[in-house]
PDB file of N, CA and C in Angstrom:
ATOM      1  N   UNK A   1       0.838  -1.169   0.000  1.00  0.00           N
ATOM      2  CA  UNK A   1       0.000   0.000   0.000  1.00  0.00           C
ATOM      3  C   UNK A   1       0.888   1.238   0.000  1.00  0.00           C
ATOM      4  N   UNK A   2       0.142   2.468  -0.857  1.00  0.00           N
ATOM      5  CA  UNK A   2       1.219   3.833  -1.104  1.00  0.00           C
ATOM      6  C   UNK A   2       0.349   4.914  -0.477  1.00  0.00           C
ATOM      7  N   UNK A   3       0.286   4.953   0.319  1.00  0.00           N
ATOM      8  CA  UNK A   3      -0.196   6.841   0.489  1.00  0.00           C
ATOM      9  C   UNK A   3       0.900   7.534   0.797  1.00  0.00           C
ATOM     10  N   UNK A   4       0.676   8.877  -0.367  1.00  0.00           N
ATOM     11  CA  UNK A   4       2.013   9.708   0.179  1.00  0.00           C
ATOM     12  C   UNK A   4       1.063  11.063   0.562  1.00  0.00           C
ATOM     13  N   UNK A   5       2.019  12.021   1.169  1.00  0.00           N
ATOM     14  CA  UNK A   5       1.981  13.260   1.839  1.00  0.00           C
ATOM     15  C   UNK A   5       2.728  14.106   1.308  1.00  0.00           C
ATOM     16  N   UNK A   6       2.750  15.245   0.789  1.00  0.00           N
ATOM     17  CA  UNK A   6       3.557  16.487   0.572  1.00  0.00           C
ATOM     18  C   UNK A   6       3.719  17.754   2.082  1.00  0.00           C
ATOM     19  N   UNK A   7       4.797  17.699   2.235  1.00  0.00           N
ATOM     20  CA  UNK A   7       5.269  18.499   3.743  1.00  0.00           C
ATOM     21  C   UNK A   7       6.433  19.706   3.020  1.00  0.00           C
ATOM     22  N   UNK A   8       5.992  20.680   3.232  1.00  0.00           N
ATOM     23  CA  UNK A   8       7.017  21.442   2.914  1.00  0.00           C
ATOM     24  C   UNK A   8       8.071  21.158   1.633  1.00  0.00           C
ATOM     25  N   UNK A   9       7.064  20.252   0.489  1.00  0.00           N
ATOM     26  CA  UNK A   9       7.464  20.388  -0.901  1.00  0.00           C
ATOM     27  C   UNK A   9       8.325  18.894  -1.011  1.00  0.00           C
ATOM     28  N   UNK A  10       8.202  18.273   0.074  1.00  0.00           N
ATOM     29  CA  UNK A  10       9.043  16.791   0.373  1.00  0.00           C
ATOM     30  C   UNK A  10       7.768  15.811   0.899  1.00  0.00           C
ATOM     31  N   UNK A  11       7.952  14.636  -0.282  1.00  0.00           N
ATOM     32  CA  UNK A  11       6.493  14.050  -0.677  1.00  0.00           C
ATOM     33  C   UNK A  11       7.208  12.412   0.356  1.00  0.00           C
ATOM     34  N   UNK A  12       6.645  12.239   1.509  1.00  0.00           N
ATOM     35  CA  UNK A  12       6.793  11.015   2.477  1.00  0.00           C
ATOM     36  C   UNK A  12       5.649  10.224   2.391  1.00  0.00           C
ATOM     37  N   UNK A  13       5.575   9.371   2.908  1.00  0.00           N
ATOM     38  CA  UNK A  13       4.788   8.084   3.493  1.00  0.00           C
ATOM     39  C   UNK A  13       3.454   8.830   4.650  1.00  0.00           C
ATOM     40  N   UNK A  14       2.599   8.711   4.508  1.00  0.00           N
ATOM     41  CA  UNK A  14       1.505   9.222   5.541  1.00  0.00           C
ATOM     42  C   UNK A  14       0.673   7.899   6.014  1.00  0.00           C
ATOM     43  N   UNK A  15      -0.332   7.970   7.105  1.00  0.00           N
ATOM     44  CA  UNK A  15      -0.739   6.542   7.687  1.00  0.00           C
ATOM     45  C   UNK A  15      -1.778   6.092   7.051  1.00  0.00           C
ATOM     46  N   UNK A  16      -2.433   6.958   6.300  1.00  0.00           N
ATOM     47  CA  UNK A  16      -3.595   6.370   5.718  1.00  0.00           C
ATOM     48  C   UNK A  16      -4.393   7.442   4.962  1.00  0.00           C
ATOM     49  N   UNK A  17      -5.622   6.680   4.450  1.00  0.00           N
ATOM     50  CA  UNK A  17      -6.186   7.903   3.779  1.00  0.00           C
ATOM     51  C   UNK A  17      -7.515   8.437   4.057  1.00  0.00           C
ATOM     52  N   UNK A  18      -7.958   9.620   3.650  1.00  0.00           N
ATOM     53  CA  UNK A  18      -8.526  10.543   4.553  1.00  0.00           C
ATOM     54  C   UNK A  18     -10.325  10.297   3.622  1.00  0.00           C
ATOM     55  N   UNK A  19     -10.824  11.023   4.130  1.00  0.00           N
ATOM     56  CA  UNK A  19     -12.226  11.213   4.248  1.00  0.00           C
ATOM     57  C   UNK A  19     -12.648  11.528   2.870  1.00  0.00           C
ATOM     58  N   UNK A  20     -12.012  12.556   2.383  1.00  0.00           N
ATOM     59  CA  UNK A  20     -11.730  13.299   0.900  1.00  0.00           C
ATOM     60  C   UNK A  20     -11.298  12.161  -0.087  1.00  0.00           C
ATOM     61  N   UNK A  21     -10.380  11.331   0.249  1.00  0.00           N
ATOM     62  CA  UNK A  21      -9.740  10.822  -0.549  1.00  0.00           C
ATOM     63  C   UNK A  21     -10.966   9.694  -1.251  1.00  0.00           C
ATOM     64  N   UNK A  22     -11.448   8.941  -0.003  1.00  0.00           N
ATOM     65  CA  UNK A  22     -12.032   8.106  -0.342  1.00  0.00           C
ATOM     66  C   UNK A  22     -13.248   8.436  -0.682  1.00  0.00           C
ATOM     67  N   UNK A  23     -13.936   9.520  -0.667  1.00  0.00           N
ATOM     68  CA  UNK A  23     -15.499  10.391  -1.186  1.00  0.00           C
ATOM     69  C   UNK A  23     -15.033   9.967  -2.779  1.00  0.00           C
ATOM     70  N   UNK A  24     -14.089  10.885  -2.964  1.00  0.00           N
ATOM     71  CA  UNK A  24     -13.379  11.169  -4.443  1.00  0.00           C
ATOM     72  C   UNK A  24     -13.405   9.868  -5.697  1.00  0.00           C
ATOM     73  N   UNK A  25     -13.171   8.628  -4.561  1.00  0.00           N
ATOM     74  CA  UNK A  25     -12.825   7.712  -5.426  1.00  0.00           C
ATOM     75  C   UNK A  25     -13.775   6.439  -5.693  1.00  0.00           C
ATOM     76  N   UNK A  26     -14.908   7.365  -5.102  1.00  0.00           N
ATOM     77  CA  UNK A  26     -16.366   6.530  -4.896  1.00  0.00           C
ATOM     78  C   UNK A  26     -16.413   5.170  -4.496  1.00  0.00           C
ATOM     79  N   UNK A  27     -15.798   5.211  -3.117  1.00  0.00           N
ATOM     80  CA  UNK A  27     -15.730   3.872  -2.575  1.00  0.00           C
ATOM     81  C   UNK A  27     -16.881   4.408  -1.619  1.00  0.00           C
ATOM     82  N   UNK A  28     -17.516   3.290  -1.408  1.00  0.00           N
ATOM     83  CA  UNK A  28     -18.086   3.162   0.114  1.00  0.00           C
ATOM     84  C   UNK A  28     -17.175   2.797   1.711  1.00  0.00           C
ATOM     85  N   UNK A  29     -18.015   3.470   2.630  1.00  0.00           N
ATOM     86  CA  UNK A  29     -17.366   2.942   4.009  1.00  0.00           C
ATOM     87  C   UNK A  29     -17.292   1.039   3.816  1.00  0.00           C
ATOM     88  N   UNK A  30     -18.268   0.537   3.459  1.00  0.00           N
ATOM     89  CA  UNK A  30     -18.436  -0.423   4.303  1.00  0.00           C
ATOM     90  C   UNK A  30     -16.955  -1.314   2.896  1.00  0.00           C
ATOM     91  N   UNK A  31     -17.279  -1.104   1.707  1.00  0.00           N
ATOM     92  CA  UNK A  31     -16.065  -1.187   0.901  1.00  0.00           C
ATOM     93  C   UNK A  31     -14.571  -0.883   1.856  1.00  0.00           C
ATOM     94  N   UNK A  32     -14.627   0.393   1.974  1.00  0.00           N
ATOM     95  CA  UNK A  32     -13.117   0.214   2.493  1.00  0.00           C
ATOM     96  C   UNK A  32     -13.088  -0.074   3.704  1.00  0.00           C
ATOM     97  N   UNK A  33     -13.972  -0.845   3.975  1.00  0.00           N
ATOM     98  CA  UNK A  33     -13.622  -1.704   5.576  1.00  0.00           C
ATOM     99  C   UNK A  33     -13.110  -3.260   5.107  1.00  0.00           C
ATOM    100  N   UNK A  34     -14.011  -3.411   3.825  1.00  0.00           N
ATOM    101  CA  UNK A  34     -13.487  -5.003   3.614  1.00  0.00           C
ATOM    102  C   UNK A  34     -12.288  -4.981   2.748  1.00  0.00           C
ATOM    103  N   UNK A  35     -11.988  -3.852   2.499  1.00  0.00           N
ATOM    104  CA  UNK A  35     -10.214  -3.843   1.620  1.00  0.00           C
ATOM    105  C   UNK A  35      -9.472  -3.690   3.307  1.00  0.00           C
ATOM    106  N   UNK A  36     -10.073  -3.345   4.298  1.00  0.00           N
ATOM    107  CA  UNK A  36      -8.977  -3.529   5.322  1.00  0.00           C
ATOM    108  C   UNK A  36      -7.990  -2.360   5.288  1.00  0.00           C
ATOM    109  N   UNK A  37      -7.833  -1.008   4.529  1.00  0.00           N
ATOM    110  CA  UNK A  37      -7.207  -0.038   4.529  1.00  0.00           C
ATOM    111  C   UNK A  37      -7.135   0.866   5.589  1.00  0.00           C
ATOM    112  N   UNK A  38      -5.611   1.263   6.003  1.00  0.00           N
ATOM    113  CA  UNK A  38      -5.890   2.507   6.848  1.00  0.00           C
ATOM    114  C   UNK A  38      -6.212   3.728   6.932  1.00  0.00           C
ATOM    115  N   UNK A  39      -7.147   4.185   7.944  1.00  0.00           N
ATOM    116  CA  UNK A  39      -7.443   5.987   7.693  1.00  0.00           C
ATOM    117  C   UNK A  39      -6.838   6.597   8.737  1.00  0.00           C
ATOM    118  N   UNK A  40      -6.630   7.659   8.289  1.00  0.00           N
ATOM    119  CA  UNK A  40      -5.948   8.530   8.897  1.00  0.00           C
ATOM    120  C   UNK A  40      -7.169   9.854   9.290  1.00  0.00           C
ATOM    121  N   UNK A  41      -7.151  10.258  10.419  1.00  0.00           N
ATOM    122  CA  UNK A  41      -8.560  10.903  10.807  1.00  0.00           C
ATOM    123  C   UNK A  41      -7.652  12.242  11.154  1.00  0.00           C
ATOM    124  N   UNK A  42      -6.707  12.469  11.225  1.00  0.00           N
ATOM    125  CA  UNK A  42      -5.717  13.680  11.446  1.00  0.00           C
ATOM    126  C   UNK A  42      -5.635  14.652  10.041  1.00  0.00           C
ATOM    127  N   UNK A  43      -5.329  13.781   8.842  1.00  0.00           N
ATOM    128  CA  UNK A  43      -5.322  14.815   7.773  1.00  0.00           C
ATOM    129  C   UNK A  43      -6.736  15.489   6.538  1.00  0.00           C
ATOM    130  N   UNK A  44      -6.230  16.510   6.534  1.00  0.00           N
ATOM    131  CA  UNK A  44      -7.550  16.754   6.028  1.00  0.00           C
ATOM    132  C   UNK A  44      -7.631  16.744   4.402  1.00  0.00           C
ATOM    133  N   UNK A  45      -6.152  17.057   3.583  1.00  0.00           N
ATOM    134  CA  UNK A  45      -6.257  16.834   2.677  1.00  0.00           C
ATOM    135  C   UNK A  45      -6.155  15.530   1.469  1.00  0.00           C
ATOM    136  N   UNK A  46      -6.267  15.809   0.250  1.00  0.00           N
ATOM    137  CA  UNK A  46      -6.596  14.820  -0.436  1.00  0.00           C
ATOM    138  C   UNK A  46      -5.890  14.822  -1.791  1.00  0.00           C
ATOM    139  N   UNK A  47      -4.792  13.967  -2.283  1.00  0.00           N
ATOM    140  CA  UNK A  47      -4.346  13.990  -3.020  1.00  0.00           C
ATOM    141  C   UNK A  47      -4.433  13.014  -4.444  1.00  0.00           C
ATOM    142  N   UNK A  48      -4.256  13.886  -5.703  1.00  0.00           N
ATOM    143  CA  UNK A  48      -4.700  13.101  -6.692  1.00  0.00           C
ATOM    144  C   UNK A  48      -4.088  11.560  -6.735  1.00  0.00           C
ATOM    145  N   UNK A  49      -2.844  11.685  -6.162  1.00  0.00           N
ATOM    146  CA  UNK A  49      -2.251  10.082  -6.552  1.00  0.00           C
ATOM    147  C   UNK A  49      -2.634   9.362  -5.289  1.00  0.00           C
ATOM    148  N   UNK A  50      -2.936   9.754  -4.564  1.00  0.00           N
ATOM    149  CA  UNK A  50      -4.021   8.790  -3.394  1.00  0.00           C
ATOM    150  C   UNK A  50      -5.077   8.076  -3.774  1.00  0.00           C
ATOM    151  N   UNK A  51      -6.205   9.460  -4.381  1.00  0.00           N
ATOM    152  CA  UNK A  51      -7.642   9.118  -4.666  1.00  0.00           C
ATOM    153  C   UNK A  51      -7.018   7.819  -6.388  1.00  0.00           C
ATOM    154  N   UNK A  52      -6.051   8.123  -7.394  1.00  0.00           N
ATOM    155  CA  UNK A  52      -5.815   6.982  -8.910  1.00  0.00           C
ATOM    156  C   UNK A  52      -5.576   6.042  -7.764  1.00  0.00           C
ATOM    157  N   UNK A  53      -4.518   5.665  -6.758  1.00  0.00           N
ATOM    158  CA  UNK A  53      -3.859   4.424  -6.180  1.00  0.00           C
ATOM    159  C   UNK A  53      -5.756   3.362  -5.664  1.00  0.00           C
ATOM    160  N   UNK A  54      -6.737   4.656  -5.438  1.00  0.00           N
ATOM    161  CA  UNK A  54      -7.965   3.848  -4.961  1.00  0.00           C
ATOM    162  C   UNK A  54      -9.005   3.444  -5.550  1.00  0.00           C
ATOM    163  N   UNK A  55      -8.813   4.213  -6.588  1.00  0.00           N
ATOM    164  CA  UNK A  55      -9.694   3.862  -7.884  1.00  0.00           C
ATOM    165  C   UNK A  55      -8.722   2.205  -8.301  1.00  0.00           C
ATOM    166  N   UNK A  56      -8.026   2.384  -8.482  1.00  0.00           N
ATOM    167  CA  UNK A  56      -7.446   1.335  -9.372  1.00  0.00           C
ATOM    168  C   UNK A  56      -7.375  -0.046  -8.356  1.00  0.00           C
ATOM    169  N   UNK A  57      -7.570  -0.262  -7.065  1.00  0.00           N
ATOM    170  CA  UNK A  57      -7.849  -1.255  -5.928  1.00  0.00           C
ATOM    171  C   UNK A  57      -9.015  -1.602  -6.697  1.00  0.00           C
ATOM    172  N   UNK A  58      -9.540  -3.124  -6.531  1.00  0.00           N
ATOM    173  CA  UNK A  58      -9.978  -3.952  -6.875  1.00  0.00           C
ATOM    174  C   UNK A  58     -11.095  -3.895  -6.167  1.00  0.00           C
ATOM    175  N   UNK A  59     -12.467  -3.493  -6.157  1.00  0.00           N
ATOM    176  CA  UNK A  59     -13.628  -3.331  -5.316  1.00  0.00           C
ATOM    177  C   UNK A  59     -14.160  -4.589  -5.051  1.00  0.00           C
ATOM    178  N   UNK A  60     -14.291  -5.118  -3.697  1.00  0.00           N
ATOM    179  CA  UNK A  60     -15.011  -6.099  -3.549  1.00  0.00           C
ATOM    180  C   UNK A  60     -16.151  -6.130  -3.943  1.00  0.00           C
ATOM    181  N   UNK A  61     -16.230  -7.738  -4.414  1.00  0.00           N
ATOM    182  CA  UNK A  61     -18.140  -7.954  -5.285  1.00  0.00           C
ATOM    183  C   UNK A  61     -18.907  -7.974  -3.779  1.00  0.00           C
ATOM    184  N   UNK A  62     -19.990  -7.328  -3.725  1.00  0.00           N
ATOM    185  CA  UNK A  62     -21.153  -7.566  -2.868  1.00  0.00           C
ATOM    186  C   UNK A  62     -21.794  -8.138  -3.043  1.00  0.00           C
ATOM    187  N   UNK A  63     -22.060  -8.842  -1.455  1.00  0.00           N
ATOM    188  CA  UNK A  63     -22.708  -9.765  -1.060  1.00  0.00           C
ATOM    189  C   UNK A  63     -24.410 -10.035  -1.849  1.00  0.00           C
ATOM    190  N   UNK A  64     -24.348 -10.844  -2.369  1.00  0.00           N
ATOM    191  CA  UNK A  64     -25.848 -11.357  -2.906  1.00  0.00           C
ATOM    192  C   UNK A  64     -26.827 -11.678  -2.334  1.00  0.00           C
ATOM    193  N   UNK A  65     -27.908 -11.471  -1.967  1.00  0.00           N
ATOM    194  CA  UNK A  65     -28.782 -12.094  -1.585  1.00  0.00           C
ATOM    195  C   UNK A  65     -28.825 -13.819  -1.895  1.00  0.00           C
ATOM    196  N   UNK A  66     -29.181 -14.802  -1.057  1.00  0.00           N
ATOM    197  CA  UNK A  66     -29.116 -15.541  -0.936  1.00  0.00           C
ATOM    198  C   UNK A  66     -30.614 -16.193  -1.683  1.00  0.00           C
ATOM    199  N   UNK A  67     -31.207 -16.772  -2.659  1.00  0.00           N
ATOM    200  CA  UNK A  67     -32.352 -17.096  -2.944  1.00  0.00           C
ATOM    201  C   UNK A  67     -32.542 -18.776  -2.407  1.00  0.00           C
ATOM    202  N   UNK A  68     -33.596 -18.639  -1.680  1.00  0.00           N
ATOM    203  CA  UNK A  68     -34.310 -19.995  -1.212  1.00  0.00           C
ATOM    204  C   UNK A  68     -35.384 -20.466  -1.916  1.00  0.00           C
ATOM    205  N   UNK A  69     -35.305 -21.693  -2.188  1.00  0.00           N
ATOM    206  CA  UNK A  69     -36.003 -22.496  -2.748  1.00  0.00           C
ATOM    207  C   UNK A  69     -37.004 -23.117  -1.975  1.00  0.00           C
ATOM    208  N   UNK A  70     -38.794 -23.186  -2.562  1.00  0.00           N
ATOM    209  CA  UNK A  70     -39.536 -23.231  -1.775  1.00  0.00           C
ATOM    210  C   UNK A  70     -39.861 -25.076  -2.204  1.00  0.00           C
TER     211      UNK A  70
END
């Protein structure tokens, strides 16, 4: 996993990704609970190569209803 951060023009490693990021990249909560990703609840911004790195993650298929046979 890549999330980076820009600090004073020097682009590091940050803990996770933010609120913005994941709106942006039209995931759902309950989605990025079952990718298991970290958020980071400290930063507020949102960067373009965050939101491509989450688009391009593999969205879990949802759960189907189960059909019973009578």
């Amino acid at each position: 996993m890549q999330v980076y951060v820009e600090h004073r023009g020097i682009k590091r490693k940050a803990r996770g990704f933010t609120c913005k990021e994941i709106k942006e990249a039209g995931i759902t909560c309950q989605q990025f609970c079952a990718l298991k990703l970290p958020w980071d609840s400290r930063r507020k911004t949102a960067y373009k190569e965050n939101i491509e790195y989450l688009k391009k993650l593999e969205k879990p298929a949802e759960k189907k209803p189960k059909v019973t046979k009578k």
